[in-house]
C-alpha atoms as a PDB file:
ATOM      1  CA  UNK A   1      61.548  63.039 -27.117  1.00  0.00           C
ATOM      2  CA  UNK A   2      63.870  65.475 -28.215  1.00  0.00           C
ATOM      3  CA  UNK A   3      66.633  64.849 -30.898  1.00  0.00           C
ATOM      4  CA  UNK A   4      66.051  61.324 -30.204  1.00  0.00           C
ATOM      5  CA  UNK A   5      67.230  62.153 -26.572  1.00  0.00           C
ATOM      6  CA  UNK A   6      64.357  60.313 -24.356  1.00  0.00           C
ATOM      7  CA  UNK A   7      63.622  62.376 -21.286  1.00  0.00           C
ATOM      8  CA  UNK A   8      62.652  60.763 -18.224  1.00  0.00           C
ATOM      9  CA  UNK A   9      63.546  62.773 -15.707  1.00  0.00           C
ATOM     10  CA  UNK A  10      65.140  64.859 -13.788  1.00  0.00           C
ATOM     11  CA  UNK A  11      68.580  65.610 -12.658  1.00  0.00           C
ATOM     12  CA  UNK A  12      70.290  68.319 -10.004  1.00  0.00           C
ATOM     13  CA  UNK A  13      73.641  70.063  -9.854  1.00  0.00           C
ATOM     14  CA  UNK A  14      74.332  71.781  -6.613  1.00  0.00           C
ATOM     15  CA  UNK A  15      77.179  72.653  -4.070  1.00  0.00           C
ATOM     16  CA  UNK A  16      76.504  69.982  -1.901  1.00  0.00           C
ATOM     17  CA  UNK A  17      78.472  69.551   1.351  1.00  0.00           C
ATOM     18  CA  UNK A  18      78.735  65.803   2.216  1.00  0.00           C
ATOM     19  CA  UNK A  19      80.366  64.264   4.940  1.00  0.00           C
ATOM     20  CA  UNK A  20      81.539  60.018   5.355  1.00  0.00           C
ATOM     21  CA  UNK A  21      79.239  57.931   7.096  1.00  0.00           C
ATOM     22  CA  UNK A  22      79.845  54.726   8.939  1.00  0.00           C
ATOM     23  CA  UNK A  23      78.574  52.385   6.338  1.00  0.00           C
ATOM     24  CA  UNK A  24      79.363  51.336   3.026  1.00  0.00           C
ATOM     25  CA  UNK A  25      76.802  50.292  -0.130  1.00  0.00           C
ATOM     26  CA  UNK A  26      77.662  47.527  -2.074  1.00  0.00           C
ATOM     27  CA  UNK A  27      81.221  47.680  -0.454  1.00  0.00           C
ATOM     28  CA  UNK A  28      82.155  51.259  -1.120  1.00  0.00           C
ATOM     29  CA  UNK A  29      81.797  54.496   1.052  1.00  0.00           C
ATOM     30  CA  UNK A  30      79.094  56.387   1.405  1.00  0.00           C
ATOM     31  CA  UNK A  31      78.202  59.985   2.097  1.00  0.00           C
ATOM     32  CA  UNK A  32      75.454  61.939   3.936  1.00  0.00           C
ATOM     33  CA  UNK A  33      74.775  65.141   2.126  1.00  0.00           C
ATOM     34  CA  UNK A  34      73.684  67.135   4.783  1.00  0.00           C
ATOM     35  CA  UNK A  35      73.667  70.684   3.404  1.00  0.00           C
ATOM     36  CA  UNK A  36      74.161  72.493   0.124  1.00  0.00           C
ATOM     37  CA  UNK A  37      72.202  75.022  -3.107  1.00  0.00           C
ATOM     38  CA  UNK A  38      70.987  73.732  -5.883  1.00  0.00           C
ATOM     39  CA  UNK A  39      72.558  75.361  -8.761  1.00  0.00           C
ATOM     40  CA  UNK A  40      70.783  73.988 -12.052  1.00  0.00           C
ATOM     41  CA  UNK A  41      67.835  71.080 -12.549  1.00  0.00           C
ATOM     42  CA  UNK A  42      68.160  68.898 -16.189  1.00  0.00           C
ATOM     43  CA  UNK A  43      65.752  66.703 -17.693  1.00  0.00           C
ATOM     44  CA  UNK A  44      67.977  63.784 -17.959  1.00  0.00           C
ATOM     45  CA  UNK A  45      67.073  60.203 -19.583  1.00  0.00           C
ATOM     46  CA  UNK A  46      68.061  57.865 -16.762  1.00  0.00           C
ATOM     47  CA  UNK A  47      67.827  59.768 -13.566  1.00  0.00           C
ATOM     48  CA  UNK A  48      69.771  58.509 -10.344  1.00  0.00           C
ATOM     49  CA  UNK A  49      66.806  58.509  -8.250  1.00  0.00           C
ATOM     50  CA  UNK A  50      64.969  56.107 -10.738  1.00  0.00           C
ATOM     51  CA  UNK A  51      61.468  58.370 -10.544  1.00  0.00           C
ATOM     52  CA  UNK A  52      60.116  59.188 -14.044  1.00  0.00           C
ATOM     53  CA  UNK A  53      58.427  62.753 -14.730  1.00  0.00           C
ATOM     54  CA  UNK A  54      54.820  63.384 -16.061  1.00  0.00           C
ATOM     55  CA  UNK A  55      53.064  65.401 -18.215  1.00  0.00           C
ATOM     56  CA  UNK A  56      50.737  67.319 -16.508  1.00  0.00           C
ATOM     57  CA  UNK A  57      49.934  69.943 -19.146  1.00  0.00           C
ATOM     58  CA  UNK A  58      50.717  69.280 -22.501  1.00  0.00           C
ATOM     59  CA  UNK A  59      49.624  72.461 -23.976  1.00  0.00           C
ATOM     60  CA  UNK A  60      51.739  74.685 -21.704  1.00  0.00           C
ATOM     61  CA  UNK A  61      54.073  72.221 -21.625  1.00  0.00           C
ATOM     62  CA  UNK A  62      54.187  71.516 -17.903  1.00  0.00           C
ATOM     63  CA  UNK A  63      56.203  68.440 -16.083  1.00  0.00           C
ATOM     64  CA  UNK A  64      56.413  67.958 -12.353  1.00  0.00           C
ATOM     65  CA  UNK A  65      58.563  64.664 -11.227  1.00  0.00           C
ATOM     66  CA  UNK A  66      60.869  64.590  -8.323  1.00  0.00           C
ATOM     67  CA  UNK A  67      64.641  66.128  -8.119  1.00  0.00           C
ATOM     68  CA  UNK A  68      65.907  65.117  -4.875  1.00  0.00           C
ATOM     69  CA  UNK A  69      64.680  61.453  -3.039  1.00  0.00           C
ATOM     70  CA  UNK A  70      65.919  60.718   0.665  1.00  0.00           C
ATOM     71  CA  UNK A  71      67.731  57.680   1.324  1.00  0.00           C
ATOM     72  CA  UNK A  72      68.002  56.654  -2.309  1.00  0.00           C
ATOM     73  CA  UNK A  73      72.005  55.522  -2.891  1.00  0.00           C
ATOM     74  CA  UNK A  74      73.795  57.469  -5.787  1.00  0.00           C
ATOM     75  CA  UNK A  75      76.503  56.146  -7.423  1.00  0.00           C
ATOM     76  CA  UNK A  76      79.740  58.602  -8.235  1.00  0.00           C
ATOM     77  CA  UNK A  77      82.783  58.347  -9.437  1.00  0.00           C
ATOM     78  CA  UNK A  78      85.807  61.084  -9.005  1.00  0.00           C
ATOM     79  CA  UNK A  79      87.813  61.572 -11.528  1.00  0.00           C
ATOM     80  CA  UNK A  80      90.794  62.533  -9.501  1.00  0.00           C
ATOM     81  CA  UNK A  81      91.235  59.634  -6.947  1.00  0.00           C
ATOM     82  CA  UNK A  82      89.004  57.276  -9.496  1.00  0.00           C
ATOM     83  CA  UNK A  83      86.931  56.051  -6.588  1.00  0.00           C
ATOM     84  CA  UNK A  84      83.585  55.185  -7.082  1.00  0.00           C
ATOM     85  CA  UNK A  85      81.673  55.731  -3.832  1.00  0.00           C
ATOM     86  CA  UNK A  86      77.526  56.583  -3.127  1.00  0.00           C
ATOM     87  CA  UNK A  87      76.334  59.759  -1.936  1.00  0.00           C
ATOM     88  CA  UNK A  88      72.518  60.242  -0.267  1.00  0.00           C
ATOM     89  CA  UNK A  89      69.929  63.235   0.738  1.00  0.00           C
ATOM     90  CA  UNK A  90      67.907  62.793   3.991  1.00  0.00           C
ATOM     91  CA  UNK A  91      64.799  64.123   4.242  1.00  0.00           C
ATOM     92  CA  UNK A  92      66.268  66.382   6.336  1.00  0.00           C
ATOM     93  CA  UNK A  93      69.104  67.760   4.702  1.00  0.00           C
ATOM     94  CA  UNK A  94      66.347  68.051   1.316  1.00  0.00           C
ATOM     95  CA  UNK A  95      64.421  70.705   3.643  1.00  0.00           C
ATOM     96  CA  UNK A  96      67.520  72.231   4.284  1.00  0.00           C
ATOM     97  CA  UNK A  97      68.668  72.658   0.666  1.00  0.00           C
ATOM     98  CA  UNK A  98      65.329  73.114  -0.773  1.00  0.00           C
ATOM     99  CA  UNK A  99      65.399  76.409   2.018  1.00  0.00           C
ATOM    100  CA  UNK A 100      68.855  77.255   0.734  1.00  0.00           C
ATOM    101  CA  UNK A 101      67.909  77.372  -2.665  1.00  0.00           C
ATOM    102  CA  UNK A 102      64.636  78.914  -2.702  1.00  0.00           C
ATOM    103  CA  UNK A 103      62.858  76.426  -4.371  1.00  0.00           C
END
C-alpha cells in the first residue's frame, strides 16, 4: 500500500493502432488492437485485465503480474464523441507490440 493507494496491478499506456471489428460487447463496438508501442506501465489498483501482481522479492522489491491479456474486453470511453466502446489485444498483436517495444 502506498498513501493508502492499494496496488494491484498493472496498467499500460501505448500508441495503439486499433481497427472496428464485426461484433459488439455488451451492445457497443469493439476494437482489435492489432499493432502499437508501449509507452509507460503503472501499478494501478483495479487493473482492466482483472490479474493481480505478486511479490516475488520483497527485499529487492520485485513484482511480476501481467500487462497485456488477449481476448480480455476493455471498457473505454472518449471524451470527444462520449462513446463508450471495448477495445482487445490478441495474442498476436501482444507479440507484435511486445517486439515493437522492446520489452
Amino acid at each position: 500500500m502506498v498513501n493508502n493507494f492499494k496496488i494491484n496491478g498493472f496498467s499500460v499506456e501505448g500508441n495503439f493502432k486499433k481497427k472496428l471489428v464485426d461484433k459488439l460487447h455488451n451492445g457497443k463496438k469493439c476494437y482489435e488492437i492489432f499493432d502499437g508501442i508501449v509507452t509507460a506501465i503503472s501499478f494501478v489498483s483495479m487493473p482492466a485485465h482483472g490479474q493481480k501482481i505478486k511479490i516475488t522479492n520483497k527485499k529487492n522489491r520485485i513484482v511480476t503480474g501481467v500487462v497485456l491479456s488477449p481476448e480480455i474486453m476493455i471498457e473505454r470511453f472518449d471524451l470527444i464523441s462520449n462513446e463508450v466502446y471495448y477495445v482487445y489485444f490478441t495474442a498476436e498483436s501482444i507479440e507484435r507490440i511486445k517486439k515493437n517495444s522492446k520489452l
